[in-house]
C-alpha atoms as a PDB file:
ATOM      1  CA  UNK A   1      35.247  25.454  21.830  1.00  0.00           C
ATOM      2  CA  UNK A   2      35.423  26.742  18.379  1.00  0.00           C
ATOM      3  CA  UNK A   3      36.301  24.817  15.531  1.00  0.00           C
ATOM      4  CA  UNK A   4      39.852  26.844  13.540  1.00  0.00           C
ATOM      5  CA  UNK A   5      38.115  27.996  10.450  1.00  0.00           C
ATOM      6  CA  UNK A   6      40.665  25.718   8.313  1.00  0.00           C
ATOM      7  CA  UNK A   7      39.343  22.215   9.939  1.00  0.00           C
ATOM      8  CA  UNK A   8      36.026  23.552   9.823  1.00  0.00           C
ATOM      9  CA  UNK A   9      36.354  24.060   5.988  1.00  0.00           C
ATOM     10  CA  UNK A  10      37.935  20.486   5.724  1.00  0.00           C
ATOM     11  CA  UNK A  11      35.029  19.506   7.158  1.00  0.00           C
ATOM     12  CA  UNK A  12      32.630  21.549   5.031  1.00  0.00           C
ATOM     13  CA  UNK A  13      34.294  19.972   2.163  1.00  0.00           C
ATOM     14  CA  UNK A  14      35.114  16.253   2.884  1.00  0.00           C
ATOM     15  CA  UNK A  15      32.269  14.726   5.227  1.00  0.00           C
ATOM     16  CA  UNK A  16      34.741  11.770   6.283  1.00  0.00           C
ATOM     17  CA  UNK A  17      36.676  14.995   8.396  1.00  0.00           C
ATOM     18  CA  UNK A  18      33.152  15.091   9.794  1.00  0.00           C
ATOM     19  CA  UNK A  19      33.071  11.728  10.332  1.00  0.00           C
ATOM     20  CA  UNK A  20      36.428  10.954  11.694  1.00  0.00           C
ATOM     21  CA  UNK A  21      36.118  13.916  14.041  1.00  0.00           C
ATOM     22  CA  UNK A  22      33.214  12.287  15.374  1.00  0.00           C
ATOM     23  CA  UNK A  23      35.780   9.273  16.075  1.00  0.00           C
ATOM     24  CA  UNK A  24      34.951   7.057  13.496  1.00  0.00           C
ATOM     25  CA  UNK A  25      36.887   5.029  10.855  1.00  0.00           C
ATOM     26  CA  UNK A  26      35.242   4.916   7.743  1.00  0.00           C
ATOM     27  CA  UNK A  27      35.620   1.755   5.458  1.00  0.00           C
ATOM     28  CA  UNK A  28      36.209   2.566   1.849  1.00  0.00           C
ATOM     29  CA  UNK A  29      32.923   2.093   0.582  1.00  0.00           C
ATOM     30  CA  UNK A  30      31.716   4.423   3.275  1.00  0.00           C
ATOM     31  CA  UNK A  31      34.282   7.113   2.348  1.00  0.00           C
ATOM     32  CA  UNK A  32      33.246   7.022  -1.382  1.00  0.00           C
ATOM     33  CA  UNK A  33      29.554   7.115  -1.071  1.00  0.00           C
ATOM     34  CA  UNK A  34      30.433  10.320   1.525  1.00  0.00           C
ATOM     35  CA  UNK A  35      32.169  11.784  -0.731  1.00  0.00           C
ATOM     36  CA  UNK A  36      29.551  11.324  -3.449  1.00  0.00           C
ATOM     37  CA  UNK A  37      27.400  14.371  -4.924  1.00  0.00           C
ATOM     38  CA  UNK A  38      25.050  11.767  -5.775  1.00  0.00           C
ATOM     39  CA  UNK A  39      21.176  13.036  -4.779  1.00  0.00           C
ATOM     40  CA  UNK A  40      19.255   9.870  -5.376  1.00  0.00           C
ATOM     41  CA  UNK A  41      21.195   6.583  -3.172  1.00  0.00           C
ATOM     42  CA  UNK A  42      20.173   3.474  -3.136  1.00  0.00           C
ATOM     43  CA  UNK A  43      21.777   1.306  -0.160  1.00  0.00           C
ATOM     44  CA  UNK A  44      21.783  -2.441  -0.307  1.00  0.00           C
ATOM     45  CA  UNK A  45      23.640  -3.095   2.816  1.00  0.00           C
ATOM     46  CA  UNK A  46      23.909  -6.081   5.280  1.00  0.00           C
ATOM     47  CA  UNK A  47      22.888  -6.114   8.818  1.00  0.00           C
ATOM     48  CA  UNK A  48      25.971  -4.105  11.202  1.00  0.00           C
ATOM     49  CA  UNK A  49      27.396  -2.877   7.962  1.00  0.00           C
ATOM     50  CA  UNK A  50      27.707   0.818   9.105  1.00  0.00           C
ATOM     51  CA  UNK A  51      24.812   1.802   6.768  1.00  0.00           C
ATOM     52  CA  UNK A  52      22.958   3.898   9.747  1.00  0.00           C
ATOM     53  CA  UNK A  53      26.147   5.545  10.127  1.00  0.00           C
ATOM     54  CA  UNK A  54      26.995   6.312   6.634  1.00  0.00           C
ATOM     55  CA  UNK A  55      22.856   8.087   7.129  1.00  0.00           C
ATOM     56  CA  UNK A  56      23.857   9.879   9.764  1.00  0.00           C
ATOM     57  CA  UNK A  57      27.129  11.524   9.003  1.00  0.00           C
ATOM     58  CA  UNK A  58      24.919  12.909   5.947  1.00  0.00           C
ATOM     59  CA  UNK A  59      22.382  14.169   7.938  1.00  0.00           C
ATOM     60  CA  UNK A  60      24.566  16.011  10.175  1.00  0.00           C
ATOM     61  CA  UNK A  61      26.465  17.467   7.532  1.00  0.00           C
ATOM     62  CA  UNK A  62      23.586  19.029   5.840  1.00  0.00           C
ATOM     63  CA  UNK A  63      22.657  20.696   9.058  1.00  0.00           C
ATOM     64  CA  UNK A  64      25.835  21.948   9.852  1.00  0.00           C
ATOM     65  CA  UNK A  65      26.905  23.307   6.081  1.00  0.00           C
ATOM     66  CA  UNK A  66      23.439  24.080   4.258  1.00  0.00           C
ATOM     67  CA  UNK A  67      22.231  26.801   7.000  1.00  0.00           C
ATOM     68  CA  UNK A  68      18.324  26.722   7.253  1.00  0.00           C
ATOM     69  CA  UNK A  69      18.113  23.034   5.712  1.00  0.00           C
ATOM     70  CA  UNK A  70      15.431  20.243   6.752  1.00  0.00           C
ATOM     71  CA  UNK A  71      16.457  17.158   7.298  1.00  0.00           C
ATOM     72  CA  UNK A  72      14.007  14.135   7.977  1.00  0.00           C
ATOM     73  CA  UNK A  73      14.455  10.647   9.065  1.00  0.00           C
ATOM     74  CA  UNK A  74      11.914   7.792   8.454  1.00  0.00           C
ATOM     75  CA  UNK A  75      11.585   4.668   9.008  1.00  0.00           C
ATOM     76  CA  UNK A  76       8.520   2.268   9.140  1.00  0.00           C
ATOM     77  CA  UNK A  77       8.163   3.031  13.222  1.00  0.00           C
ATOM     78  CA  UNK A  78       8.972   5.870  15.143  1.00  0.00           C
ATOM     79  CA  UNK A  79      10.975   3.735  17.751  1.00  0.00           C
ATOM     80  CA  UNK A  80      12.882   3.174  14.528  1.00  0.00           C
ATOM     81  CA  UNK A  81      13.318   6.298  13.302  1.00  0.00           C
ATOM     82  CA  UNK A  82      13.824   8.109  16.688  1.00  0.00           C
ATOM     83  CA  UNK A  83      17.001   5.439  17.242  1.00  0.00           C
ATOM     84  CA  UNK A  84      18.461   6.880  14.200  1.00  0.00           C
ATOM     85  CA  UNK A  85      17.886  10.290  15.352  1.00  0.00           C
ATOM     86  CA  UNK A  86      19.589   9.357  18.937  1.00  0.00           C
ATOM     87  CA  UNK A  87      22.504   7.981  17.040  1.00  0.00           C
ATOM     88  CA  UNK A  88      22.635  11.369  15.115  1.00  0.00           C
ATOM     89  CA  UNK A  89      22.941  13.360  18.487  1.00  0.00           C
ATOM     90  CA  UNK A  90      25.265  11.084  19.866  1.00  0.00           C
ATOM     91  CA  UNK A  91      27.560  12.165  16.747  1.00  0.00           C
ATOM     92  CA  UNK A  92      27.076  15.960  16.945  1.00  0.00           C
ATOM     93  CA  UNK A  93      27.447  15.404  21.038  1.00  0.00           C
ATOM     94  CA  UNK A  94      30.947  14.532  20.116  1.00  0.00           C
ATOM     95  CA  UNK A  95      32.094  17.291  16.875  1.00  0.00           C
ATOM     96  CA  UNK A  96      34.121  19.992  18.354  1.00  0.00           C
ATOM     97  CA  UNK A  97      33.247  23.694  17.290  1.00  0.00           C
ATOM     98  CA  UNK A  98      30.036  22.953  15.830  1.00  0.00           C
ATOM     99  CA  UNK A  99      26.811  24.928  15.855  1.00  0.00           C
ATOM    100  CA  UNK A 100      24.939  24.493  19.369  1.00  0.00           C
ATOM    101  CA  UNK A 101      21.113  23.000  19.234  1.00  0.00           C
ATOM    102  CA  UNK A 102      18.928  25.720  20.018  1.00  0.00           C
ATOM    103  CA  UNK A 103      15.791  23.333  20.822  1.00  0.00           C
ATOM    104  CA  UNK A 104      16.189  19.151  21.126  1.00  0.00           C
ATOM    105  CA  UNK A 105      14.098  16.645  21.840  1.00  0.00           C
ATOM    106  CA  UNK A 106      13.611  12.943  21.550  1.00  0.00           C
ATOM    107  CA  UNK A 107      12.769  13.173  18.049  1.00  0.00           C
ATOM    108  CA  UNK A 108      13.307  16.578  16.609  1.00  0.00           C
ATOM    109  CA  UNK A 109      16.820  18.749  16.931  1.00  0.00           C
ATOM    110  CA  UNK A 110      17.221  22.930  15.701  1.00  0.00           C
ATOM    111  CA  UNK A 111      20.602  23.973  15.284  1.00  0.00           C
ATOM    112  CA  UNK A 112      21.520  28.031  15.986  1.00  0.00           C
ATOM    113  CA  UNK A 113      21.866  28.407  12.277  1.00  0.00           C
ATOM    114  CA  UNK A 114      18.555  27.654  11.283  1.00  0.00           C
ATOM    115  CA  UNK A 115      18.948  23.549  10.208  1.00  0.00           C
ATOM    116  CA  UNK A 116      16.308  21.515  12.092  1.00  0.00           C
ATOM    117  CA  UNK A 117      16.453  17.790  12.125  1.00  0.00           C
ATOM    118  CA  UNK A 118      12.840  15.831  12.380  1.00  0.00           C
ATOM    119  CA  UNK A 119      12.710  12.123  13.314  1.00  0.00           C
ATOM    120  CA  UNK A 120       8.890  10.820  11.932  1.00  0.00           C
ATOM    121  CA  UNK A 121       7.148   7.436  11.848  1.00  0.00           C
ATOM    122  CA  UNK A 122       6.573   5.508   8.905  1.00  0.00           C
ATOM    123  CA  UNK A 123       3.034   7.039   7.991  1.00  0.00           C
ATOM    124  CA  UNK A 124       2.359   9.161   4.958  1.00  0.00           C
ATOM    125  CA  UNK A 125      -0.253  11.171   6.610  1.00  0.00           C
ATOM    126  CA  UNK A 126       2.007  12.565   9.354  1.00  0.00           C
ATOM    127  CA  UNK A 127       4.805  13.212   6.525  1.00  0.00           C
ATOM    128  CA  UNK A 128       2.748  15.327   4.199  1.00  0.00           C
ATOM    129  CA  UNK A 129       3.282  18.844   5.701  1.00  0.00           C
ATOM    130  CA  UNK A 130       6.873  19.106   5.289  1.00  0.00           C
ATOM    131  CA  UNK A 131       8.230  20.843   2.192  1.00  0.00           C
ATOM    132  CA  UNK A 132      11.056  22.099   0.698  1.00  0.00           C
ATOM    133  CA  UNK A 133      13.333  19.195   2.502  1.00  0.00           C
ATOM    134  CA  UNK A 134      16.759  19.086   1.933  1.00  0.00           C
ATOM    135  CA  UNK A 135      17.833  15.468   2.714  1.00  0.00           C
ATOM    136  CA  UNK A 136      15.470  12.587   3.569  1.00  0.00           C
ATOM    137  CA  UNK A 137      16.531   9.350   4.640  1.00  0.00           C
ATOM    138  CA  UNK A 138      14.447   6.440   4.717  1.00  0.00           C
ATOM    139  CA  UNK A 139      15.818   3.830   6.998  1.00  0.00           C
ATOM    140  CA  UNK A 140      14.828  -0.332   6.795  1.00  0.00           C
ATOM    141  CA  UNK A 141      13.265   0.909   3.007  1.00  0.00           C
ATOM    142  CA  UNK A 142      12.428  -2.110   1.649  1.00  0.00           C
ATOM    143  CA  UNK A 143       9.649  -2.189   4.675  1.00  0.00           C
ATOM    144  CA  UNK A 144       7.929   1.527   4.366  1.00  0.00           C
ATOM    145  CA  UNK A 145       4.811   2.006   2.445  1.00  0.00           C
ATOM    146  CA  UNK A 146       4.832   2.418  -0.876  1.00  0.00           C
ATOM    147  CA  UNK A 147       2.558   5.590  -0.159  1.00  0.00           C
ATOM    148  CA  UNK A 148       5.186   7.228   2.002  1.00  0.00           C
ATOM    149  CA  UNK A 149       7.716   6.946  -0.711  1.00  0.00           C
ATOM    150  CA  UNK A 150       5.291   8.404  -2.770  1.00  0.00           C
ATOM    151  CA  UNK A 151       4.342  11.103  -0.479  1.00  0.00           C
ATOM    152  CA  UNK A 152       7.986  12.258   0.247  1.00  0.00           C
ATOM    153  CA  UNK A 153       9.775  12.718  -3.109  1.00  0.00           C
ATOM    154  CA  UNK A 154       7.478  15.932  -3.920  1.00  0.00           C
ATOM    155  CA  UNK A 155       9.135  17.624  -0.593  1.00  0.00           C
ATOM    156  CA  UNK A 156      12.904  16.929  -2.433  1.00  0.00           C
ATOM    157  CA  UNK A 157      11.388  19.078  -5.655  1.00  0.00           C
ATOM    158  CA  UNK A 158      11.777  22.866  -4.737  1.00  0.00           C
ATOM    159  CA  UNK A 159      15.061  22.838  -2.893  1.00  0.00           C
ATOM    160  CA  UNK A 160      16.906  19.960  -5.378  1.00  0.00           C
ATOM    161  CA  UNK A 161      16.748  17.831  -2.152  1.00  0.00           C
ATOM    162  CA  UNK A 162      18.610  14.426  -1.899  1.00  0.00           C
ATOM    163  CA  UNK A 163      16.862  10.814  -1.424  1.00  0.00           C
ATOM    164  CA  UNK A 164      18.868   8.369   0.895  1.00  0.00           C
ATOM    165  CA  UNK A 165      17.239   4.941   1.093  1.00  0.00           C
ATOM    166  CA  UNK A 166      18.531   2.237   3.062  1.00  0.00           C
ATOM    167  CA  UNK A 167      17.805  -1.155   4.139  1.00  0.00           C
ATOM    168  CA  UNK A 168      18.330  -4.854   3.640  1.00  0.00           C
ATOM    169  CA  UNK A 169      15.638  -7.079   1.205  1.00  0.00           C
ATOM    170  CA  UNK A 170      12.291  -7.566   2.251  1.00  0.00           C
ATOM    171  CA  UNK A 171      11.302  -9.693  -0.660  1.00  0.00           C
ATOM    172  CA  UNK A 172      10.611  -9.177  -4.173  1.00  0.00           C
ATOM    173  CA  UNK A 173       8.280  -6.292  -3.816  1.00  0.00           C
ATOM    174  CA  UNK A 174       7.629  -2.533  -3.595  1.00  0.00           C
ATOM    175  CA  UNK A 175       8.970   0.401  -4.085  1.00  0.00           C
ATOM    176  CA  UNK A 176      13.135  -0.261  -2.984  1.00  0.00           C
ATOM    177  CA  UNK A 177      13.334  -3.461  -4.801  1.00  0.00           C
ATOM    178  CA  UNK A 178      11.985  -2.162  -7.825  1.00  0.00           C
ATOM    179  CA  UNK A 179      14.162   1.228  -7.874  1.00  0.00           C
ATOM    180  CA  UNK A 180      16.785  -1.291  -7.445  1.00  0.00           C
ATOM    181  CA  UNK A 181      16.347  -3.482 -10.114  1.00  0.00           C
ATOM    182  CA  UNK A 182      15.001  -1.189 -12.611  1.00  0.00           C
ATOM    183  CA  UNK A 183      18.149  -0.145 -14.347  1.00  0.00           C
ATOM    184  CA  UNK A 184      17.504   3.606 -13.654  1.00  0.00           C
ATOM    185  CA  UNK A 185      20.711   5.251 -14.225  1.00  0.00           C
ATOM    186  CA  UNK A 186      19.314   8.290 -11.512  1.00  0.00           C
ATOM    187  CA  UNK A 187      20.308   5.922  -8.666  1.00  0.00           C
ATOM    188  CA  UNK A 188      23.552   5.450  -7.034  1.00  0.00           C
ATOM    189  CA  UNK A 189      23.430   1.996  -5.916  1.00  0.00           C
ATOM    190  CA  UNK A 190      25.786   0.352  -2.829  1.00  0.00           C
ATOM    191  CA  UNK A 191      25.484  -2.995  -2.076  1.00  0.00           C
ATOM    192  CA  UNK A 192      27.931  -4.310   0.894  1.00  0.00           C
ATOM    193  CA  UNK A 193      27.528  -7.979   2.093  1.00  0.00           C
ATOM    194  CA  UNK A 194      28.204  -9.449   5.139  1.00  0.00           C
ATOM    195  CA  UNK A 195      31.230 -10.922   4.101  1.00  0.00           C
ATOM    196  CA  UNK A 196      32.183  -7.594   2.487  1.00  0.00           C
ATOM    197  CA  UNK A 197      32.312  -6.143   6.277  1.00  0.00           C
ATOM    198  CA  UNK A 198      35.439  -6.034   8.315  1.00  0.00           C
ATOM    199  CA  UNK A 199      33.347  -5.864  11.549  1.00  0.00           C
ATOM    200  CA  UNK A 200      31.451  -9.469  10.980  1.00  0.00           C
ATOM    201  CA  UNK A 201      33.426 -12.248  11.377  1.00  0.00           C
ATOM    202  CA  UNK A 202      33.372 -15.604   9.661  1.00  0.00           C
ATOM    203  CA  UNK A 203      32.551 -17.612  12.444  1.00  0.00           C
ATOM    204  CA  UNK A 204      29.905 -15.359  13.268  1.00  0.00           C
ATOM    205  CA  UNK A 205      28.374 -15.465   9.986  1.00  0.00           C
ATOM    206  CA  UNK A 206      28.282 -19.316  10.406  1.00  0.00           C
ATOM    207  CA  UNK A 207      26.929 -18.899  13.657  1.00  0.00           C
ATOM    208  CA  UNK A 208      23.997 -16.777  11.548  1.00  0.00           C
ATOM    209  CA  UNK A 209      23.195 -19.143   8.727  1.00  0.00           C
ATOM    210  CA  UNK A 210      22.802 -22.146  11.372  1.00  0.00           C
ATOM    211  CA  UNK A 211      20.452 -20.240  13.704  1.00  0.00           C
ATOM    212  CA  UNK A 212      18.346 -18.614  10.954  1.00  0.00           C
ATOM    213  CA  UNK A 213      18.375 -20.476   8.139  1.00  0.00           C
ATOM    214  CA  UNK A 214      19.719 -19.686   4.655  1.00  0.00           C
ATOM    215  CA  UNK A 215      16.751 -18.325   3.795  1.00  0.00           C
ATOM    216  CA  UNK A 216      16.836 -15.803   6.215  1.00  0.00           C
ATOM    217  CA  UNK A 217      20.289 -15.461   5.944  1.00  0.00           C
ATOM    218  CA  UNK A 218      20.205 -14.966   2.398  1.00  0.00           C
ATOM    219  CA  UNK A 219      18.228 -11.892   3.297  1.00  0.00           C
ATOM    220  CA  UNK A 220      19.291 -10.482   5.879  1.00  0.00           C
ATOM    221  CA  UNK A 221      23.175 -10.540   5.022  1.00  0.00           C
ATOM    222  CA  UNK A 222      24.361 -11.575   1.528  1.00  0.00           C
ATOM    223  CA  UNK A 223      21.137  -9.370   0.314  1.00  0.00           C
ATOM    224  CA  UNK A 224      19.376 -11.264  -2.096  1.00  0.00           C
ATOM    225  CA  UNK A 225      15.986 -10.075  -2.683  1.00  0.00           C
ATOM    226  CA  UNK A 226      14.529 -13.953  -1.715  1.00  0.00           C
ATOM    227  CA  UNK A 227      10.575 -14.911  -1.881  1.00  0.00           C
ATOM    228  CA  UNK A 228       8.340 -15.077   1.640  1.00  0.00           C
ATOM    229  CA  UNK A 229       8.945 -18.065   3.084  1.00  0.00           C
ATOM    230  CA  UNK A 230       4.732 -18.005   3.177  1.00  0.00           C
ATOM    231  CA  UNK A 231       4.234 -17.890  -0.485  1.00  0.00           C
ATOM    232  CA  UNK A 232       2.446 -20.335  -1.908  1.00  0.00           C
ATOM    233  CA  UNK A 233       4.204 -19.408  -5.242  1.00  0.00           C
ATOM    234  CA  UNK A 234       7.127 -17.855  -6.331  1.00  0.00           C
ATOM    235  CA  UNK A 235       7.583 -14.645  -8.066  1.00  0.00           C
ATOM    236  CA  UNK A 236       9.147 -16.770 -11.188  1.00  0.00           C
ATOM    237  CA  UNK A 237       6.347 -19.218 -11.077  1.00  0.00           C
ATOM    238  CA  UNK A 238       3.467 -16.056 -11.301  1.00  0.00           C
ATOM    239  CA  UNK A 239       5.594 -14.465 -13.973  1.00  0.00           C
ATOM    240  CA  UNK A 240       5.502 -18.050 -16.228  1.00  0.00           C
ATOM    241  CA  UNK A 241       1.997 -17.976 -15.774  1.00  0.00           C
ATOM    242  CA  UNK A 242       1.310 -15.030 -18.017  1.00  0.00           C
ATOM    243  CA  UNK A 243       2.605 -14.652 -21.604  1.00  0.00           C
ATOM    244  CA  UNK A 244       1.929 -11.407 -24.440  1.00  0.00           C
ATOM    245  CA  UNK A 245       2.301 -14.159 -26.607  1.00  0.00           C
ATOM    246  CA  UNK A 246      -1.733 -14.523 -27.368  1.00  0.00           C
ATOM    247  CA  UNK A 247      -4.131 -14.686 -30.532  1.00  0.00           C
ATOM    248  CA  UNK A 248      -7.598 -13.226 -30.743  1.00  0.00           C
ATOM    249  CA  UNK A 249      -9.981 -16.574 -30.108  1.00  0.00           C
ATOM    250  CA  UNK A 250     -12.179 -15.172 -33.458  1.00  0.00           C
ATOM    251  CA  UNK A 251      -9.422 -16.168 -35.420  1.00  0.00           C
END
């Protein structure tokens, strides 16, 4: 069934069409970052917070409206990364009057007008022959490699490609904690927690901190970036022990 060219340029236009034609409800924070032209996102988001899906409505829309566009999804497994991309075909299974998939498989999807749509694993030496990518997303970020991240952003260069990286904390280190908290005005930054979500109820939530601790539950869905619980030392504790603050012992 084709799409009437008039919804399909609503669509083209507005990803939450997209979205709700797919038969979901966006929450507001959803709809805005959708509706963003941001190219560099940064998503802070708790556990069941509809960050995956947020990922994936982008990713279909840049196959659909930027014919001959590569999209790829990555994540620090490929059973990770390849659930994202089966959530992604369980969307365009559903759009009316889209393009058809000329080739699909269980990680890797080619639309009739040229898009294709790659699902990899979370190593930078599988990653490094793609170019000219249009849209990567980086699911669970806080847990990739540094050296992926590093690997990947050349690809964006050629085509002004966009970064989407999402995830909860993983502790006070590498590369999505420090984009985070570095102040760099490139990033869009969303941060939804738990209690920000419709979906997760309260007694659930108190159901969560009992079974896993606050720790954990700090981490996992109020998103503070929290120390390993096998740290002998804390990040502030490391950072007291050095100081700029020292004389030459000559003097």
């Amino acid at each position: 069934m084709l799409m009437a060219p008039a919804r399909d340029i609503t669509r083209a236009l507005d990803p939450v069409v997209l979205m709700r034609d797919g038969g979901l409800e966006p929450d507001d924070w959803q709809a805005n970052l959708l509706r963003s032209a941001s190219r560099r996102v940064l998503m802070l988001c708790s556990r069941q917070s509809g960050k995956t899906t947020v990922a994936t409505i982008k990713a279909e829309h840049t196959a659909l409206y930027s014919p001959g566009s590569l999209t790829l999804i990555v994540s620090p497994s490929q059973r990770q990364s390849g659930e994202v991309f089966r959530r992604l075909m369980s969307l365009h299974n559903k759009l009316e009057g889209v393009f058809s998939l000329t080739a699909e498989s269980a990680l890797r999807a080619e639309f009739s007008n040229g898009s294709r749509i790659i699902a990899l694993p979370g190593s930078e030496k599988t990653t490094r022959v793609y170019s000219a990518v249009n849209l990567i997303v980086v699911d669970e970020a806080s847990r990739v490699d540094d050296s992926l991240l590093a690997a990947i952003r050349p690809m964006l260069a050629t085509v002004n490609g966009s970064l989407l990286m999402l995830s909860t904390p993983a502790g006070r280190r590498g590369e999505f904690h420090r984009a985070w908290t570095s102040g760099d005005d490139t990033w869009h930054r969303v941060k939804v927690p738990a209690d920000q979500c419709p979906r997760l109820s309260k007694a659930f939530l108190e159901e969560e901190l009992r079974e896993l601790g606050p720790q954990m539950f700090k981490q996992e869905y109020m998103l503070e970036f929290v120390d390993d619980a096998e740290c002998m030392f804390s990040v502030e504790q490391i950072e007291r022990a050095f100081t700029s603050e020292v004389s030459a012992i000559w003097q």
